[in-house]
N, C-alpha and C. Protein backbone atom coordinates (compact mmCIF):
# COMPACT_ATOMS: atom_id res chain seq x y z
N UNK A 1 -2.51 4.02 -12.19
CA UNK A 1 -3.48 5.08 -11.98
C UNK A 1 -2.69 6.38 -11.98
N UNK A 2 -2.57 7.43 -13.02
CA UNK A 2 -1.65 8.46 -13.13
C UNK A 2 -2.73 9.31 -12.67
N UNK A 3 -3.90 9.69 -12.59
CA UNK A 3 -4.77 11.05 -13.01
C UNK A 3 -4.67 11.13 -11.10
N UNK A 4 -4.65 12.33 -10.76
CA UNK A 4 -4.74 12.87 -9.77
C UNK A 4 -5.81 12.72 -8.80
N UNK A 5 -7.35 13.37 -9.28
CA UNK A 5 -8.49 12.77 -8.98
C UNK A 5 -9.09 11.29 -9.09
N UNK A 6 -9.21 10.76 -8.37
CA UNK A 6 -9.88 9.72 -8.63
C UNK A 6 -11.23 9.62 -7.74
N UNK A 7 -12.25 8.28 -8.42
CA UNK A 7 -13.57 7.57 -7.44
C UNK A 7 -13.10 6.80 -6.96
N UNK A 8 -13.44 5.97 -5.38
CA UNK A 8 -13.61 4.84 -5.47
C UNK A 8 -14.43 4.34 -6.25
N UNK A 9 -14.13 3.01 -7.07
CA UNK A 9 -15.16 2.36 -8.16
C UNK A 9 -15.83 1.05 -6.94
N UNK A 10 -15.11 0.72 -6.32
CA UNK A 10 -15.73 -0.07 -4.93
C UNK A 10 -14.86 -0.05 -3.88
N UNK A 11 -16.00 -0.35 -2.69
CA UNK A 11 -15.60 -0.25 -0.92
C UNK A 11 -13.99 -1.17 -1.04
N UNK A 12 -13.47 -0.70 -0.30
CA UNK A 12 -12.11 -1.19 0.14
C UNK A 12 -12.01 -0.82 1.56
N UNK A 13 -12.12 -2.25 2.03
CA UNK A 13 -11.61 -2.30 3.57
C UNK A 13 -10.36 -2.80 4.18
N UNK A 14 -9.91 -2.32 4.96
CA UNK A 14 -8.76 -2.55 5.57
C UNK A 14 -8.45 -3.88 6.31
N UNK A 15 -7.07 -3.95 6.20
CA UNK A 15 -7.00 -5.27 7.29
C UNK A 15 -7.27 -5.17 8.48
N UNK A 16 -7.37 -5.91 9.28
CA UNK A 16 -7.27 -5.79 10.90
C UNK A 16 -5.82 -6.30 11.20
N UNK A 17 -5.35 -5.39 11.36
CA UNK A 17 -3.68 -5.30 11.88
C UNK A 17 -3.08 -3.81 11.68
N UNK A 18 -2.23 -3.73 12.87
CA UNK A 18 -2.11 -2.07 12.57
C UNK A 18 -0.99 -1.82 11.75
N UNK A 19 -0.65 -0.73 10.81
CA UNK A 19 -0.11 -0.44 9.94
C UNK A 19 1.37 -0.70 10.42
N UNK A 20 2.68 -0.76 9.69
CA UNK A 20 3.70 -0.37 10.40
C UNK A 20 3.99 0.32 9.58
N UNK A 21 5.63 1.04 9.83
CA UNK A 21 6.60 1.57 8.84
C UNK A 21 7.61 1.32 9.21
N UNK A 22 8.69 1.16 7.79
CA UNK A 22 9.82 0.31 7.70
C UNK A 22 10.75 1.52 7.10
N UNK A 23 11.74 1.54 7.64
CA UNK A 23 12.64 2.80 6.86
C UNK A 23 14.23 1.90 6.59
N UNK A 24 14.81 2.77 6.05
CA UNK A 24 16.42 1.90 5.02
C UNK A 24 16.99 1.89 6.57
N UNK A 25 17.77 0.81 6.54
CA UNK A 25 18.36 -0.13 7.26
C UNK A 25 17.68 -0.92 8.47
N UNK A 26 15.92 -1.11 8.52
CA UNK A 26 15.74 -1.33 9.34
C UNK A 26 15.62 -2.98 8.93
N UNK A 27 15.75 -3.94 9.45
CA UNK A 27 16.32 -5.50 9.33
C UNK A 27 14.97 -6.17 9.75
N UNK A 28 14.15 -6.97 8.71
CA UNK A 28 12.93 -7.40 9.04
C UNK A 28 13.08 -8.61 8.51
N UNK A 29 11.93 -9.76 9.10
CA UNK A 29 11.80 -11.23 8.70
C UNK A 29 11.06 -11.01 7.51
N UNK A 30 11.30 -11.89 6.53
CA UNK A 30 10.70 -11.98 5.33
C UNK A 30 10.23 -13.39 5.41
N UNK A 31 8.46 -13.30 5.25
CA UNK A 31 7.86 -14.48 5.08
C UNK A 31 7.26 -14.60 3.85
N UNK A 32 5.96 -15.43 3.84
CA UNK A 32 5.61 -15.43 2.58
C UNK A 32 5.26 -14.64 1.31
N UNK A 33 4.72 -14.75 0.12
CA UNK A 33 4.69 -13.77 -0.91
C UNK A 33 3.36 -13.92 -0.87
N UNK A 34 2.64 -13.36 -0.90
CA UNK A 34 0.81 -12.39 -1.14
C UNK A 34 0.70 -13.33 -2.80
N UNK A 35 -0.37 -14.42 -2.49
CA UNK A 35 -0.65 -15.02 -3.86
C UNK A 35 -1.70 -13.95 -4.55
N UNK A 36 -2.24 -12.68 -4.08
CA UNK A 36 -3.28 -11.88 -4.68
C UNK A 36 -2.16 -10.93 -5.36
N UNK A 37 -1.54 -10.58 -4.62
CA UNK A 37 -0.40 -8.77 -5.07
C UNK A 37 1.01 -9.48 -4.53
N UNK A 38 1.31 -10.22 -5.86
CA UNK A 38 2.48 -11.02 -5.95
C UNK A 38 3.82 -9.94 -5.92
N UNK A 39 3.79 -8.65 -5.92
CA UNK A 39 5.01 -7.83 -5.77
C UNK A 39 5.07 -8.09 -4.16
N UNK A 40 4.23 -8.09 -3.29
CA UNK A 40 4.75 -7.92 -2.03
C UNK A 40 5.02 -9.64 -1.04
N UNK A 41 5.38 -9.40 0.08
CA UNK A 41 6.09 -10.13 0.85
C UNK A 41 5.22 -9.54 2.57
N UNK A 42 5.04 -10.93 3.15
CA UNK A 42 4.64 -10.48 4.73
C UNK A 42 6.18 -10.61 5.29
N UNK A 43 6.69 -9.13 5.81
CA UNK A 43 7.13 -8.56 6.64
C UNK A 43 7.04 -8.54 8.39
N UNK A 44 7.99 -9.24 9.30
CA UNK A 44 7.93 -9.14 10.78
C UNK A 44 8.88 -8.34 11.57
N UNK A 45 8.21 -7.14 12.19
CA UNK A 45 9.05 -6.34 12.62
C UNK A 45 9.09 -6.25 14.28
N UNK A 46 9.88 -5.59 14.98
CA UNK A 46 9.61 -5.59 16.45
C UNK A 46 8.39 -5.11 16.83
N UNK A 47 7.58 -4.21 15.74
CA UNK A 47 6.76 -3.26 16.32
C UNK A 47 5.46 -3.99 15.38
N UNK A 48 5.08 -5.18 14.80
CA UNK A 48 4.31 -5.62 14.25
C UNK A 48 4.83 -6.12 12.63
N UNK A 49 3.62 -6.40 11.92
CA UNK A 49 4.10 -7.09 10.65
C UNK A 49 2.78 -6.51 9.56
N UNK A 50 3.24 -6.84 8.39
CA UNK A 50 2.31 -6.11 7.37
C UNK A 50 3.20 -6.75 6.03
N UNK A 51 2.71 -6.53 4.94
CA UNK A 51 3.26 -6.69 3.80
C UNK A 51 3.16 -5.50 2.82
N UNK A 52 4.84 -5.49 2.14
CA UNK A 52 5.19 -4.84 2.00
C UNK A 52 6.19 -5.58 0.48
N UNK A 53 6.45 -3.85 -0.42
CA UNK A 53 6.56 -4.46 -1.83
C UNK A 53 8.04 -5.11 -1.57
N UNK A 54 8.47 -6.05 -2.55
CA UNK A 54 9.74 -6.83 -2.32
C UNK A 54 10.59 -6.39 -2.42
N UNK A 55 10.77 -5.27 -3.77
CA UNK A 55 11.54 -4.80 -4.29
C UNK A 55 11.97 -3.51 -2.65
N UNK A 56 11.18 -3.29 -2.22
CA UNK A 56 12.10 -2.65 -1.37
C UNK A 56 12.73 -3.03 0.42
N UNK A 57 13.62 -4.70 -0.39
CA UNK A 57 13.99 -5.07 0.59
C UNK A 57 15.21 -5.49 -0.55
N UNK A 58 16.18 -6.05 0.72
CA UNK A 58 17.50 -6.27 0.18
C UNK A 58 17.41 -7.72 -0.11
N UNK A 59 18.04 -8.80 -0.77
CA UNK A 59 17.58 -10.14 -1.52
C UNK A 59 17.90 -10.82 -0.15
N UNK A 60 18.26 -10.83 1.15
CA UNK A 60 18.53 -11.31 1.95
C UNK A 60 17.61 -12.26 2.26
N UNK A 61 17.56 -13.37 2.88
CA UNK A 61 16.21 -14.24 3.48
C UNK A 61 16.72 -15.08 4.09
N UNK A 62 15.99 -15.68 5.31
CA UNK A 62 14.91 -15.48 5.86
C UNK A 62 14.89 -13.66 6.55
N UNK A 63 16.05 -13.11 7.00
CA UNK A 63 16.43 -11.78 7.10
C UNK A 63 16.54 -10.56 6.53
N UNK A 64 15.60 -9.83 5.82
CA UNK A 64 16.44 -8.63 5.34
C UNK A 64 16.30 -7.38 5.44
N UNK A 65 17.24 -6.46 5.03
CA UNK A 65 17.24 -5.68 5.07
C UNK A 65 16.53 -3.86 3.83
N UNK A 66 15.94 -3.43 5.07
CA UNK A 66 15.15 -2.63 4.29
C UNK A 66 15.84 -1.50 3.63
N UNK A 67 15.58 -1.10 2.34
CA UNK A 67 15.84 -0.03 1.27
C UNK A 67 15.75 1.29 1.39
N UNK A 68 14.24 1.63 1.39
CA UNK A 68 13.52 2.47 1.09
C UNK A 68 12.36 2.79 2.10
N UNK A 69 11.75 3.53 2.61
CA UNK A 69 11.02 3.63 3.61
C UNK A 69 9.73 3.14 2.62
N UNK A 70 8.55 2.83 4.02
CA UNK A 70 7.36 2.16 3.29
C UNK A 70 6.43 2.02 4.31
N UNK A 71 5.02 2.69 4.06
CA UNK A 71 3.87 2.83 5.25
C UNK A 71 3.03 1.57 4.58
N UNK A 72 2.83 0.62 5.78
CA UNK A 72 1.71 -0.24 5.53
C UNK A 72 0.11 0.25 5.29
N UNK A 73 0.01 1.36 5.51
CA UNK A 73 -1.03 2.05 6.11
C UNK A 73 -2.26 2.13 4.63
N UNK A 74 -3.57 1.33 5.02
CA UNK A 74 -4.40 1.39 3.91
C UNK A 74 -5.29 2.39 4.42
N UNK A 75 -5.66 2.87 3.23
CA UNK A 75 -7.24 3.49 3.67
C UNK A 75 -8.61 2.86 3.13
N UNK A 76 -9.36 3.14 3.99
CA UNK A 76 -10.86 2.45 3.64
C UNK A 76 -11.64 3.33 2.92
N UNK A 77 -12.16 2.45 1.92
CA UNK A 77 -13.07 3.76 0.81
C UNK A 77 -14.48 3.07 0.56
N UNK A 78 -15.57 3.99 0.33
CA UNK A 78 -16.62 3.68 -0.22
C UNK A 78 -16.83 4.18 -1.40
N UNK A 79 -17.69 2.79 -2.19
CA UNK A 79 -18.04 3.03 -3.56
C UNK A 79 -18.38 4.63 -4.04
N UNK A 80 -17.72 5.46 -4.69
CA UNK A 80 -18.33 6.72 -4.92
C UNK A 80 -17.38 7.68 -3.98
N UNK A 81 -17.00 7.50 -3.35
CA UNK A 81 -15.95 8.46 -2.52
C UNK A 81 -14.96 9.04 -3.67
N UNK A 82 -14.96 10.26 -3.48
CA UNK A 82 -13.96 11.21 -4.48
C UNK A 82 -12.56 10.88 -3.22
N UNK A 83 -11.36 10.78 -4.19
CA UNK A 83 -10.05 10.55 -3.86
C UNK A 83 -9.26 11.69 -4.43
N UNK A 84 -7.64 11.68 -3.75
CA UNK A 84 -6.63 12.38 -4.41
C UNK A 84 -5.59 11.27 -4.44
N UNK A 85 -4.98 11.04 -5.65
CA UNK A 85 -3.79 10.23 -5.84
C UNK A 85 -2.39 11.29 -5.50
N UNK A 86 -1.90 10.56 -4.77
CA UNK A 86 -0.41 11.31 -3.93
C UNK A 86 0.90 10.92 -4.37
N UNK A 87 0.49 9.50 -4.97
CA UNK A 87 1.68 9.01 -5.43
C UNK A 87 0.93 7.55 -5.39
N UNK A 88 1.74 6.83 -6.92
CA UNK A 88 1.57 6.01 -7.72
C UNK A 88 2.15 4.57 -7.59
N UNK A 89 2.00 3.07 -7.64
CA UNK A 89 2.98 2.36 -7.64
C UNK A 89 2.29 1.11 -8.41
N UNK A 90 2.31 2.27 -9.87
CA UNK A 90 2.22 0.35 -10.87
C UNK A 90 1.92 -0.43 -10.89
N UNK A 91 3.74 -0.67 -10.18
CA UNK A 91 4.07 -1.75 -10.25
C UNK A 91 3.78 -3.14 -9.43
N UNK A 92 3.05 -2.50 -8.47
CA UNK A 92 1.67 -3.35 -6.73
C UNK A 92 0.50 -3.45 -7.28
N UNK A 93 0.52 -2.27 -8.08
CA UNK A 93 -1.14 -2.18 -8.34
C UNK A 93 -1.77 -1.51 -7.23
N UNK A 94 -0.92 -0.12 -6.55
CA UNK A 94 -1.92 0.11 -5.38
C UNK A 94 -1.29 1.62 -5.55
N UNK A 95 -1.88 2.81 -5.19
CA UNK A 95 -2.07 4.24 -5.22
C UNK A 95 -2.13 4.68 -3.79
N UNK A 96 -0.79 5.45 -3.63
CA UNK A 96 -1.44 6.30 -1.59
C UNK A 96 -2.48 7.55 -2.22
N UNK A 97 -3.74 7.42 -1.71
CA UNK A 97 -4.54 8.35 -1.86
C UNK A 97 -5.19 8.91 -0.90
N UNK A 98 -5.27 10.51 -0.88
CA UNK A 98 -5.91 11.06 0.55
C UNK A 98 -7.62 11.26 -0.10
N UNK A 99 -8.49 11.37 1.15
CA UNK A 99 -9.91 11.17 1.05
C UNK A 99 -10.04 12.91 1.30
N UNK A 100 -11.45 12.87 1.40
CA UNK A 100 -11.92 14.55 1.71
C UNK A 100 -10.96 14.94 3.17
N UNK A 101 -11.29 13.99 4.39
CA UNK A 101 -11.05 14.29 5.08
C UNK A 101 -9.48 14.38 5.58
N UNK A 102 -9.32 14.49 5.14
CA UNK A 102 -7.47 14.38 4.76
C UNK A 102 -6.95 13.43 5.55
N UNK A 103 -7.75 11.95 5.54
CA UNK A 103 -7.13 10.69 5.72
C UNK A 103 -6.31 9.88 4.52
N UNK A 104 -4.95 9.57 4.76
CA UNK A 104 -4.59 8.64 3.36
C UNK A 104 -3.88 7.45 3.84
N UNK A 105 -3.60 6.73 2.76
CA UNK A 105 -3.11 5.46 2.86
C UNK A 105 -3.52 4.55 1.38
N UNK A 106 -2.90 3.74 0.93
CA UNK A 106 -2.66 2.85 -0.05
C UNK A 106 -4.28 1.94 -0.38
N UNK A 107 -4.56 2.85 -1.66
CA UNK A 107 -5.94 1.69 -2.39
C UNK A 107 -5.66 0.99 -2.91
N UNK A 108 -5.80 0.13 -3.83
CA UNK A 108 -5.77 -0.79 -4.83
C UNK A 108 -6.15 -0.43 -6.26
N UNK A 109 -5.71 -0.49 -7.06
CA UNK A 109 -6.45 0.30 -8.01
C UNK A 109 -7.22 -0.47 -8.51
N UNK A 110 -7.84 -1.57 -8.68
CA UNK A 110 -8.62 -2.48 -8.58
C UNK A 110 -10.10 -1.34 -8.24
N UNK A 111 -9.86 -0.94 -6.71
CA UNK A 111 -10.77 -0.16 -6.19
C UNK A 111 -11.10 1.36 -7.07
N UNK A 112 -10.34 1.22 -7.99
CA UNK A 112 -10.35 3.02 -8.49
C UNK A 112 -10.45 3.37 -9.62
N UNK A 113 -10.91 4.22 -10.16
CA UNK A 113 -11.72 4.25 -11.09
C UNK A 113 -11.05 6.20 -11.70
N UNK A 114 -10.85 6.80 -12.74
CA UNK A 114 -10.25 8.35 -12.97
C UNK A 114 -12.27 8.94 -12.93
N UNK A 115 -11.74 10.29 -12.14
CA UNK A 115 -12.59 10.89 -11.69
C UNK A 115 -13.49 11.60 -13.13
N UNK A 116 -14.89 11.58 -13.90
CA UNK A 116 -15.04 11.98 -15.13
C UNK A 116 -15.22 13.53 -15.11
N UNK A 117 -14.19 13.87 -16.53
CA UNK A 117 -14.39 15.33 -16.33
C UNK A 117 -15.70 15.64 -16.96
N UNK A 118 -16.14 16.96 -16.91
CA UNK A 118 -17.22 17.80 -17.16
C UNK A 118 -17.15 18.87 -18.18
């Protein structure tokens, strides 16, 4: 999803679990791989767990160590909600996008749709 504006094309709801964040050198359990969004891995940290992309962990296992910082943090959208794309990731298949209300966090692009120009 490159275009800046985007719709939600459908509702996307969040997990029930609270977000974490993981920054470089912080040392987390690596459990299973997400059979839906096969880039990521469930992640166990002191402060909770979430999944998170693979590539930004070190090849270590059952232990490893983190890369790159990374917010679990989704946002919830309804069908038709105008978005801003903040930054991009392919390679998950998921977009951090802020809403009107200047809430953001990671859609799916599944959920998203480029906003039509006029």
């Amino acid at each position: 999803m490159s275009a800046d504006e985007v719709v939600a094309a459908a509702d996307h709801e969040i997990p029930d679990r609270r977000p974490i964040q993981v920054g470089p050198g912080d040392v987390v359990e690596v459990g299973e791989r997400d059979t839906t969004w096969p880039a990521f891995v469930f992640v166990t940290t002191p402060s909770g767990s979430g999944w998170v992309p693979e590539r930004q962990l070190s090849d270590d296992r059952p232990r490893a160590t983190v890369l790159r910082h990374y917010d679990t943090q989704e946002l919830p959208v309804s069908a038709g909600e105008a978005l801003t794309v903040t930054a991009d990731d392919p390679e998950s298949g998921w977009s951090w996008c802020v809403n009107a209300a200047g809430r953001a966090g990671w859609v799916p692009h599944s959920a998203l749709r480029r906003r039509a120009t006029t």
